[in-house]
C-alpha atoms as a PDB file:
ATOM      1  CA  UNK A   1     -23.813 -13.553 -40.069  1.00  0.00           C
ATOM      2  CA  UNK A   2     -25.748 -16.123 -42.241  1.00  0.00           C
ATOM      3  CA  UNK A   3     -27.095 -14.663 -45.765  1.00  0.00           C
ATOM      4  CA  UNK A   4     -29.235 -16.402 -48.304  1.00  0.00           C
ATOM      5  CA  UNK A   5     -29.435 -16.331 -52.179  1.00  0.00           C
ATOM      6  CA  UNK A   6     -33.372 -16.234 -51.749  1.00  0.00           C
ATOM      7  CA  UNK A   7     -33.798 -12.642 -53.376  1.00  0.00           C
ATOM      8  CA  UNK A   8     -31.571 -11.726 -56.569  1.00  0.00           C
ATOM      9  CA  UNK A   9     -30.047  -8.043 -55.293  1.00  0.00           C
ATOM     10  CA  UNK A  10     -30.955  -4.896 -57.471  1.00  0.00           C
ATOM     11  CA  UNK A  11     -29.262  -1.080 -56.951  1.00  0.00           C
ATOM     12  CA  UNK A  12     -32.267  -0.411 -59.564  1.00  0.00           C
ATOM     13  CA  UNK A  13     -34.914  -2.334 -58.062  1.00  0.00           C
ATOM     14  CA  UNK A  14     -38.438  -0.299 -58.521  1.00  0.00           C
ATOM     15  CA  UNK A  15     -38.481   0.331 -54.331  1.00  0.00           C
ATOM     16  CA  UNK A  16     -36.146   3.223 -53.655  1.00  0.00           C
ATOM     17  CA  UNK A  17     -34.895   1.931 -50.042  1.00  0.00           C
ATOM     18  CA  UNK A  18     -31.799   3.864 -48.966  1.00  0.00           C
ATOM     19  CA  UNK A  19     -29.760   2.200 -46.019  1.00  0.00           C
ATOM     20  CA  UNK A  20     -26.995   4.527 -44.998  1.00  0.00           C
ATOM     21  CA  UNK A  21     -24.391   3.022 -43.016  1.00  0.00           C
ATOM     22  CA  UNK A  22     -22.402   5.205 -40.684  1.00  0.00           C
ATOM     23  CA  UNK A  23     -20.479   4.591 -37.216  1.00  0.00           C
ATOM     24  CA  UNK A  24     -20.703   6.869 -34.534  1.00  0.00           C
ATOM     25  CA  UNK A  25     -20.103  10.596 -34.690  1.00  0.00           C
ATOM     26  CA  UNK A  26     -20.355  11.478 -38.290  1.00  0.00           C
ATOM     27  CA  UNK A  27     -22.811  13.735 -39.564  1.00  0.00           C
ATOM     28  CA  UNK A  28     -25.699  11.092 -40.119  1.00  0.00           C
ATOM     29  CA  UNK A  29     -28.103  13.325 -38.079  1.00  0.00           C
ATOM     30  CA  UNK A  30     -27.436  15.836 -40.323  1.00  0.00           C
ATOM     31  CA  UNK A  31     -27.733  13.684 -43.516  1.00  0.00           C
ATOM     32  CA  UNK A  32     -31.259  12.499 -42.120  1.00  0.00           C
ATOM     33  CA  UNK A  33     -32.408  15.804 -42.222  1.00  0.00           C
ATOM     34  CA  UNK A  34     -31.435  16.799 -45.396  1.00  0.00           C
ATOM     35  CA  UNK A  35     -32.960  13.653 -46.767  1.00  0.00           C
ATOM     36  CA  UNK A  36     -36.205  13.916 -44.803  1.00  0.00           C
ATOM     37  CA  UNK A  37     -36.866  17.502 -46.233  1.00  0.00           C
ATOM     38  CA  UNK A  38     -37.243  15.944 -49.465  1.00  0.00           C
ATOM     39  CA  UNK A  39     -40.891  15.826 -50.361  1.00  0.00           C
ATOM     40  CA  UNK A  40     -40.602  12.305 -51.513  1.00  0.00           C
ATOM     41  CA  UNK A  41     -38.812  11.316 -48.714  1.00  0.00           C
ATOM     42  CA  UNK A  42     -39.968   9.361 -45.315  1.00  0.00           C
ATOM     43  CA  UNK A  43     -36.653   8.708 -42.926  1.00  0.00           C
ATOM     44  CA  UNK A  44     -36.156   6.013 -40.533  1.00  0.00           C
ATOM     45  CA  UNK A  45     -33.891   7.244 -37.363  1.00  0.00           C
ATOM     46  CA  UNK A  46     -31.689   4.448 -35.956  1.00  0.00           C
ATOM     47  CA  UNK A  47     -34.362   1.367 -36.405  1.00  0.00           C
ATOM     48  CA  UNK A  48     -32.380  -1.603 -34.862  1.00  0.00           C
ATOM     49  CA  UNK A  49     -31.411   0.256 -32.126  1.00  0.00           C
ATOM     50  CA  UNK A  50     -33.660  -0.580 -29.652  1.00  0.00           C
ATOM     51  CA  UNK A  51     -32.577  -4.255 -30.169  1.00  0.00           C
ATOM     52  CA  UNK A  52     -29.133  -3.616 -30.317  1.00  0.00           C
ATOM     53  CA  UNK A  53     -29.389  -2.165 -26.621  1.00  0.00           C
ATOM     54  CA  UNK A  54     -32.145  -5.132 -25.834  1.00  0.00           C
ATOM     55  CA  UNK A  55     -29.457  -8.010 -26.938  1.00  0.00           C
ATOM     56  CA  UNK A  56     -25.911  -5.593 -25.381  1.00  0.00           C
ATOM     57  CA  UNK A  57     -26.755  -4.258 -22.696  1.00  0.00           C
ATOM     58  CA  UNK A  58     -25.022  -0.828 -23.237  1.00  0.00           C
ATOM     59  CA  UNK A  59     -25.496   1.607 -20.988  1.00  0.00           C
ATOM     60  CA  UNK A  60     -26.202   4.054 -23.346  1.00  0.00           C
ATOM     61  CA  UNK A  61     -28.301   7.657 -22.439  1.00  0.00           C
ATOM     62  CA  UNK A  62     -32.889   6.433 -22.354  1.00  0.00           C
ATOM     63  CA  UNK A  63     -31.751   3.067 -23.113  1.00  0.00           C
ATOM     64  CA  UNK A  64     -34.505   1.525 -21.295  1.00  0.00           C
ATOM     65  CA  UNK A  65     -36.997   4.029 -22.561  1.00  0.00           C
ATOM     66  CA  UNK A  66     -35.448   3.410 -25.907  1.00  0.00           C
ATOM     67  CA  UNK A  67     -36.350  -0.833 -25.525  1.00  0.00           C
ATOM     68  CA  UNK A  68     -39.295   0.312 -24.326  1.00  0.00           C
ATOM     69  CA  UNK A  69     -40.713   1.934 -26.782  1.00  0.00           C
ATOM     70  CA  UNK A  70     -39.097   0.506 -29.925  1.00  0.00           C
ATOM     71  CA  UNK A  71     -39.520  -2.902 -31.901  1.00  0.00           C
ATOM     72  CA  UNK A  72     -36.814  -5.049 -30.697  1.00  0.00           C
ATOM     73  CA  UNK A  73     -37.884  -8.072 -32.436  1.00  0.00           C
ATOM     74  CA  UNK A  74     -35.358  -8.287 -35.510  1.00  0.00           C
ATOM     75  CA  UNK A  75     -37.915 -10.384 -37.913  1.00  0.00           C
ATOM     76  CA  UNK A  76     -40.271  -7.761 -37.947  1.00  0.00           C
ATOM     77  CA  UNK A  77     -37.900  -4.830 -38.211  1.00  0.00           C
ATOM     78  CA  UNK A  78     -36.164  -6.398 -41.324  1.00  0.00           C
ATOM     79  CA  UNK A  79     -39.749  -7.353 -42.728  1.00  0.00           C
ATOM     80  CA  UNK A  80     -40.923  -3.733 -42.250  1.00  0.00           C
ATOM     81  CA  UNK A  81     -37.862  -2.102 -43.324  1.00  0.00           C
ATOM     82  CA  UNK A  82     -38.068  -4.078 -46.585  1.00  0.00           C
ATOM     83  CA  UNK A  83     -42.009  -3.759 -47.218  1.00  0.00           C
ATOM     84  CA  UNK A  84     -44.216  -0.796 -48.584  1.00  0.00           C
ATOM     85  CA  UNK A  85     -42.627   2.801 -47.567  1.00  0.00           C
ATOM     86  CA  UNK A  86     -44.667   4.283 -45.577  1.00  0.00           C
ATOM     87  CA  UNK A  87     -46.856   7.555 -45.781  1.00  0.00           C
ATOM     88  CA  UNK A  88     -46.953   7.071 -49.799  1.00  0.00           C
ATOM     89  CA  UNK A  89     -43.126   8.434 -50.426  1.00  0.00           C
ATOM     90  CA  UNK A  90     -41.448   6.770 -52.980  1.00  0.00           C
ATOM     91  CA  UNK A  91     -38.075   6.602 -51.549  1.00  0.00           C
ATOM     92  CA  UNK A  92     -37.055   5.397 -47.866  1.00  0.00           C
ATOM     93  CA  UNK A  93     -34.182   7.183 -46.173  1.00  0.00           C
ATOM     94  CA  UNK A  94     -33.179   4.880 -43.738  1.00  0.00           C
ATOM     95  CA  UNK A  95     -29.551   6.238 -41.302  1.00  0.00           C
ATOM     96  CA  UNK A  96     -28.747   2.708 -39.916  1.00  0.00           C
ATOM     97  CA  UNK A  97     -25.730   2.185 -37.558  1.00  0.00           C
ATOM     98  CA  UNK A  98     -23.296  -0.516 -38.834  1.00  0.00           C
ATOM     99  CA  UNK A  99     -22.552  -1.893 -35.148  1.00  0.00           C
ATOM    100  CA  UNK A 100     -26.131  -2.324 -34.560  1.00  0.00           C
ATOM    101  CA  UNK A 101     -26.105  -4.823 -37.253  1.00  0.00           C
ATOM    102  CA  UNK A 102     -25.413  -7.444 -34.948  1.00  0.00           C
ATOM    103  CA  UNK A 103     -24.346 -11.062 -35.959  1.00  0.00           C
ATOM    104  CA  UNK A 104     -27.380 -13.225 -35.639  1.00  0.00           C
ATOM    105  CA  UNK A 105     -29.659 -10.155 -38.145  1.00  0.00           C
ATOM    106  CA  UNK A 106     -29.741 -12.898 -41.613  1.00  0.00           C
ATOM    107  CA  UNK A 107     -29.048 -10.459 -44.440  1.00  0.00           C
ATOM    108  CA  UNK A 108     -31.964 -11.476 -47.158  1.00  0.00           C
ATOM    109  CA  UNK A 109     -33.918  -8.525 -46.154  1.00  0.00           C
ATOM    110  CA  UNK A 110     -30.745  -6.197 -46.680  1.00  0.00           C
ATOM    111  CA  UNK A 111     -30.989  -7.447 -51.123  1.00  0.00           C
ATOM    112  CA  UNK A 112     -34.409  -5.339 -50.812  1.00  0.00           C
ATOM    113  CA  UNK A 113     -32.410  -2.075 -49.961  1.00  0.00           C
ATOM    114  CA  UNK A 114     -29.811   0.182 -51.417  1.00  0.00           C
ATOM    115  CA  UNK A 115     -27.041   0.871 -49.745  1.00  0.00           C
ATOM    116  CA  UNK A 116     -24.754   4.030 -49.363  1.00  0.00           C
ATOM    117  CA  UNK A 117     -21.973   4.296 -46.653  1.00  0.00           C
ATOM    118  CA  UNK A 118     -21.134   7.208 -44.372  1.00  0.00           C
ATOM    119  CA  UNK A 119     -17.178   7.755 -43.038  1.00  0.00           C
ATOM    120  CA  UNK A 120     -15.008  10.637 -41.228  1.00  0.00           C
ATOM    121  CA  UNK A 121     -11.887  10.513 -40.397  1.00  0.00           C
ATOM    122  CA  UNK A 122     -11.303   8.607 -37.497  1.00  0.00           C
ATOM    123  CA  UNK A 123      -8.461  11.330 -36.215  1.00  0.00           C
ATOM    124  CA  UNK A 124     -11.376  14.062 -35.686  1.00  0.00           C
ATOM    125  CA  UNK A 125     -14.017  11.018 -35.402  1.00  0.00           C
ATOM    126  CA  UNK A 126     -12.638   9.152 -32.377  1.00  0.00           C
ATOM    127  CA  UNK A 127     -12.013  11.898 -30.242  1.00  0.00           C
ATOM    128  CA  UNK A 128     -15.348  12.783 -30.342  1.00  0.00           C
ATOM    129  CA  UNK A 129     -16.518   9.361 -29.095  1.00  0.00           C
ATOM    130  CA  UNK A 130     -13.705   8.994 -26.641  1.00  0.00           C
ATOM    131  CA  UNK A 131     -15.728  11.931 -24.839  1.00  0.00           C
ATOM    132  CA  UNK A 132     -19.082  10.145 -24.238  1.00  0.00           C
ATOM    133  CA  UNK A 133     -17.286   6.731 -24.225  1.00  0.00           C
ATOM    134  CA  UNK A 134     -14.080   6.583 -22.657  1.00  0.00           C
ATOM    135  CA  UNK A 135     -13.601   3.427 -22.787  1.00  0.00           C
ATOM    136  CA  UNK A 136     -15.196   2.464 -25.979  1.00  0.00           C
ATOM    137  CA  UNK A 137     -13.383  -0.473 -28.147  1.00  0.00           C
ATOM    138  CA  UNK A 138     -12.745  -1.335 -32.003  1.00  0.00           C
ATOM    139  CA  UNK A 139     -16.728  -2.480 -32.306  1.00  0.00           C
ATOM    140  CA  UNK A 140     -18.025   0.334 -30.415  1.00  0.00           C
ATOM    141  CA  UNK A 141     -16.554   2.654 -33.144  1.00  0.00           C
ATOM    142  CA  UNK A 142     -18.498   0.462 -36.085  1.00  0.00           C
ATOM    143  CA  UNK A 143     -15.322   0.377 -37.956  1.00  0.00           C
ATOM    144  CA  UNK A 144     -15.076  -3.413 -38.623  1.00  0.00           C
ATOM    145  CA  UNK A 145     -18.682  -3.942 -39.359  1.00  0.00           C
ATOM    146  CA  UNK A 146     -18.711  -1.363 -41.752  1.00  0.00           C
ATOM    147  CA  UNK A 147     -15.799  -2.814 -43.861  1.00  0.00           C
ATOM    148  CA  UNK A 148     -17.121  -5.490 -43.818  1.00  0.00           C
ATOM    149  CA  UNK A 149     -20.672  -4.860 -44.951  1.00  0.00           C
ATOM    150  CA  UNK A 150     -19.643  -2.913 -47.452  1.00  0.00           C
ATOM    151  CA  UNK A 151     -17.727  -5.705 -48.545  1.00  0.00           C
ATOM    152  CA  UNK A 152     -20.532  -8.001 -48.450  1.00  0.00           C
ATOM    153  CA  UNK A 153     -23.048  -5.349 -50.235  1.00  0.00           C
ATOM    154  CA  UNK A 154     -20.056  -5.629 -53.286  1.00  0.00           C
ATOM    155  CA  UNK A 155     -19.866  -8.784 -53.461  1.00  0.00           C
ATOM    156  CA  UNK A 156     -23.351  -9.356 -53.571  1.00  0.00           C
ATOM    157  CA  UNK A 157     -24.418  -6.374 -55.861  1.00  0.00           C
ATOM    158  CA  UNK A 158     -21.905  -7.087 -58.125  1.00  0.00           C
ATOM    159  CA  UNK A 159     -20.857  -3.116 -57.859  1.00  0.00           C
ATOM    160  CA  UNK A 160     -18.910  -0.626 -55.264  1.00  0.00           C
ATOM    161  CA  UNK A 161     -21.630   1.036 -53.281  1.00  0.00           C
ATOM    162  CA  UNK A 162     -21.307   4.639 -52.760  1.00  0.00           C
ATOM    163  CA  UNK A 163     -18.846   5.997 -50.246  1.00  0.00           C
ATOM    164  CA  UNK A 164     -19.257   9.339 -49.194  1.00  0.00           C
ATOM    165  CA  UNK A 165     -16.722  11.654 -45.968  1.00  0.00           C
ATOM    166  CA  UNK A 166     -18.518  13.773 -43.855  1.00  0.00           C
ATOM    167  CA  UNK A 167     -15.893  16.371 -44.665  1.00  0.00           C
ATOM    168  CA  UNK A 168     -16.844  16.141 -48.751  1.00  0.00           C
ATOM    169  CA  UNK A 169     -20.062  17.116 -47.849  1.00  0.00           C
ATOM    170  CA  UNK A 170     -19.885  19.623 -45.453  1.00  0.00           C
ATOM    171  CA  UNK A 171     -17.877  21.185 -47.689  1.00  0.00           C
ATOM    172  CA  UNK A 172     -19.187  20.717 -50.947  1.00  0.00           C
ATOM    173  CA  UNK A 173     -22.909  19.754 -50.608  1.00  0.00           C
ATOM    174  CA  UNK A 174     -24.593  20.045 -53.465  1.00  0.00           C
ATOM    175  CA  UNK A 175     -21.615  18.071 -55.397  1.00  0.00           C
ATOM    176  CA  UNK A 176     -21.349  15.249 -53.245  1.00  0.00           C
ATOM    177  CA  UNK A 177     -25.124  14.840 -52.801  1.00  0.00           C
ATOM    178  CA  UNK A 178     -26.126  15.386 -56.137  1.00  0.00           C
ATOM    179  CA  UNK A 179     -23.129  12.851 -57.180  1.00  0.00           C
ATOM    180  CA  UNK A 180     -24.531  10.309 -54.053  1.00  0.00           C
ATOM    181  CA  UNK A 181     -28.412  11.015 -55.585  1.00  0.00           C
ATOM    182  CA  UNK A 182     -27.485   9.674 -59.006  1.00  0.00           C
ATOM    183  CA  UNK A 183     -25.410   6.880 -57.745  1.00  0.00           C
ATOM    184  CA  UNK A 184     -28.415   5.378 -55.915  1.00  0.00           C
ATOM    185  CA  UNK A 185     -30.648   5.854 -59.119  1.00  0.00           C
ATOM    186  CA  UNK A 186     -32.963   8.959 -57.354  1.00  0.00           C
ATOM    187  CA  UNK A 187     -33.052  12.844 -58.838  1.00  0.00           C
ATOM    188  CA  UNK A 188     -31.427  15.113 -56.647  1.00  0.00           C
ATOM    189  CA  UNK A 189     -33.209  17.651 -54.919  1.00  0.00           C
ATOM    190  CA  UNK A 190     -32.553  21.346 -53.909  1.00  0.00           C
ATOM    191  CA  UNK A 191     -34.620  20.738 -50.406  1.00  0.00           C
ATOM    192  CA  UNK A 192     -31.646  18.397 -49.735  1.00  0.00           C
ATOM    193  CA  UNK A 193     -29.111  21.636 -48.722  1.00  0.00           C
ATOM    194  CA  UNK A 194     -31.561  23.285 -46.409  1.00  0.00           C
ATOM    195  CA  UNK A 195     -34.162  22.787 -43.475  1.00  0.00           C
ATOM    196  CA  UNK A 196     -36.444  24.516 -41.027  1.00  0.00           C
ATOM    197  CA  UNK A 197     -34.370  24.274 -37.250  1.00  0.00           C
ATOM    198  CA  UNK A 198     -36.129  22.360 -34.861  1.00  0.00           C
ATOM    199  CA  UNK A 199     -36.978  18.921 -34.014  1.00  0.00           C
ATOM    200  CA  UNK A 200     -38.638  15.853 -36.343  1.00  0.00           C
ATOM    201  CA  UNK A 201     -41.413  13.706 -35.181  1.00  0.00           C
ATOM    202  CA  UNK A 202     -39.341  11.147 -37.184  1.00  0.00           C
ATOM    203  CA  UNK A 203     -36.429  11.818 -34.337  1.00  0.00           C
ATOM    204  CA  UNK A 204     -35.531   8.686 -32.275  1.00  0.00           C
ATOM    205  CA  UNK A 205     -36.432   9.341 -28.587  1.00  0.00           C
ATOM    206  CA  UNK A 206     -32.571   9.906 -27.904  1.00  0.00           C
ATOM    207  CA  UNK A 207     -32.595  12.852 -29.925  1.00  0.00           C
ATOM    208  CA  UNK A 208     -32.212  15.407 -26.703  1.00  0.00           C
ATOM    209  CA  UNK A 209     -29.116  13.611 -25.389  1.00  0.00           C
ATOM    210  CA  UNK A 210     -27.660  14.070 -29.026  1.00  0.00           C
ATOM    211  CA  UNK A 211     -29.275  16.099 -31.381  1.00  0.00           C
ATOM    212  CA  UNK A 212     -29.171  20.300 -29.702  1.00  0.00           C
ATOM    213  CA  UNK A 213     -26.467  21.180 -32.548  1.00  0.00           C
ATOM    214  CA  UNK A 214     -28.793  19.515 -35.503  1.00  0.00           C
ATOM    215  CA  UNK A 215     -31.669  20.609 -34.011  1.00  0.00           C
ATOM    216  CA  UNK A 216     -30.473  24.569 -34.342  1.00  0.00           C
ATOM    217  CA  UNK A 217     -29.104  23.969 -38.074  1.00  0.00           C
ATOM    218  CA  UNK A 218     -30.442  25.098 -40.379  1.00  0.00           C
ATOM    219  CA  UNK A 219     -28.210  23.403 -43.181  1.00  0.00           C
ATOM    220  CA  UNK A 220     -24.773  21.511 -43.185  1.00  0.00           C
ATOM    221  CA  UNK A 221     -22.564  23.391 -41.179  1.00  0.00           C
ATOM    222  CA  UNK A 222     -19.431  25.298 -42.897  1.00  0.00           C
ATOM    223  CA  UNK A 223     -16.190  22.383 -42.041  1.00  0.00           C
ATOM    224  CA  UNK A 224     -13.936  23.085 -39.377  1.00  0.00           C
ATOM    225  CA  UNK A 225     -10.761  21.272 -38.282  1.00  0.00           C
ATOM    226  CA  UNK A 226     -10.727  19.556 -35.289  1.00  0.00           C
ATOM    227  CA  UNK A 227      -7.467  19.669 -33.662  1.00  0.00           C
ATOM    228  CA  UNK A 228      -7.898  17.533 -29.692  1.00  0.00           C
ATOM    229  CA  UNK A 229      -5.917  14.596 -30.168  1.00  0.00           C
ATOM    230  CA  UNK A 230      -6.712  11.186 -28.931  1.00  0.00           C
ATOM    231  CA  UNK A 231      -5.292   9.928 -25.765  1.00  0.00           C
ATOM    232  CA  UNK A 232      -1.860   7.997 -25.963  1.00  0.00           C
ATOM    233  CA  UNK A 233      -3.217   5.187 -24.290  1.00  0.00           C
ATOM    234  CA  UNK A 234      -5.867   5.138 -27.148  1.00  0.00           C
ATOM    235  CA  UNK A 235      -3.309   4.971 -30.075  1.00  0.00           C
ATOM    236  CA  UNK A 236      -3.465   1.104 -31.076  1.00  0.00           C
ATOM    237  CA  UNK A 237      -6.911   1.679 -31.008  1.00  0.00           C
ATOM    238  CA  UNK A 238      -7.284   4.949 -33.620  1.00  0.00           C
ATOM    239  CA  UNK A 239      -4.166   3.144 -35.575  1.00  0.00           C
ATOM    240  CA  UNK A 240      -6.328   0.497 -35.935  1.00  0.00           C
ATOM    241  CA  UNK A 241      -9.617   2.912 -36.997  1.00  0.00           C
ATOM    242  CA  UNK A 242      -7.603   4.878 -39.726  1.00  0.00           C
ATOM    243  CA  UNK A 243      -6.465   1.436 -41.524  1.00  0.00           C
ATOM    244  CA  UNK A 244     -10.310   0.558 -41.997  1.00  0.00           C
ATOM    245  CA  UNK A 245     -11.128   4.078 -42.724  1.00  0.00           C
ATOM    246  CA  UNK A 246      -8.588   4.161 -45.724  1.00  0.00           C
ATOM    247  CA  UNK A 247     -10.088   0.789 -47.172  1.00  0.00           C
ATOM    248  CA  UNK A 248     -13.047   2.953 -47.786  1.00  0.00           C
ATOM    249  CA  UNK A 249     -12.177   6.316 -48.853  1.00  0.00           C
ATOM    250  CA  UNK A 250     -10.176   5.328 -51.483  1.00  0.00           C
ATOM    251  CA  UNK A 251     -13.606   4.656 -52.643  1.00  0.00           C
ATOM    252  CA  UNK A 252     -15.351   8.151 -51.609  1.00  0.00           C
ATOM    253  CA  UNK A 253     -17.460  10.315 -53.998  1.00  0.00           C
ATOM    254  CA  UNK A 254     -15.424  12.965 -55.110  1.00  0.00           C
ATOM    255  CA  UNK A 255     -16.693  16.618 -55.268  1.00  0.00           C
END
């Protein structure tokens, strides 16, 4: 992926753009929501995913409603994802998927953002995938490309972004968001640990092949071990996940 040194990167920069990386089948539904029922808050759901599917091909649930109906030019999306927030917020909640940040997306855009990074345990993760993807690969679980952009976002920052597990903050909240909150330079807010049920106009058109549970919270849910095992034949490949996984939680927000 090319980059430039066009635009001088800022965590503090006076735009309060928040990228949060994630693979599949964390809780980054959930962490939309509790961002979007900030008051200063307007949330982005999924933006480049319309392209990814455009430039893929992956038979994924709507995905030619989804291309349809979505900007799959990647210009404009980085030029609107780094310009004015919209609605007058002041900060921009945006839940981006690190495998749709396909090769050919140039990174300037990306010094215009922060950046925060969302992990689970691949062990209770992958399973979860392996259901609606059977035969999903290393990519397909974002793994790689979200070592490695957090690797890049350090490097270019000059600072370790924040690193926060799904299972920190369903069970401690208010810690591990009011801990995230002041590592990207915003206050926290109360509104962030509860919301009405229902769906969000903000939702990505996908939402009812993936979003019933969310949609009838009400909060983040209580954790709860997950104990189904990944398939035998699919132990290279969760091997594989927990050794990326580790290279970021050693850098997790603690509760």
């Amino acid at each position: 992926m090319t980059t430039s040194n066009s635009a001088e990167p800022s965590l503090r920069s006076s735009a309060v753009r928040i990228a949060m990386w994630s693979g599949p089948r964390t809780i980054s539904t959930a962490m939309m929501r509790s961002w979007g029922n900030r008051p200063d808050t307007f949330v982005s759901d999924e933006p480049l995913y319309g392209y990814y599917l455009r430039k893929t091909g992956a038979n994924h649930p709507a995905a030619a409603e989804i291309i349809a109906t979505m900007e799959t030019d990647w210009t404009k999306l980085a030029a609107f994802l780094s310009g004015p927030i919209p609605e007058g917020k002041t900060i921009w909640f945006q839940k981006q998927m690190t495998h749709h940040l396909l090769p050919e997306i140039q990174r300037d855009w990306l010094t215009q953002l922060r950046h925060a990074f969302l992990i689970r345990d691949p062990r209770e993760m992958l399973p979860s995938l392996l259901k609606v993807t059977p035969h999903a690969n290393l990519a397909d679980t974002g793994w790689p490309q979200q070592v490695e952009l957090f690797e890049w976002v350090a490097e270019r920052y000059g600072e370790i972004p924040p690193v926060v597990d799904s299972r920190d903050v369903l069970e401690h909240p208010r810690g591990v968001l009011s801990r995230l909150c002041e590592r990207l330079g915003v206050p926290f807010h109360e509104a962030m640990l509860s919301w009405p049920p229902g769906p969000r106009k903000t939702d990505g058109i996908w939402a009812p092949y993936w979003y019933q549970a969310v949609e009838q919270s009400t909060g983040f849910q209580p954790y709860t071990p997950k104990t189904e095992a990944v398939p035998e034949s699919r132990r290279d490949l969760l091997n594989r996940c927990i050794e990326l996984y580790e290279q970021l939680a050693v850098h997790r927000i603690r509760p």
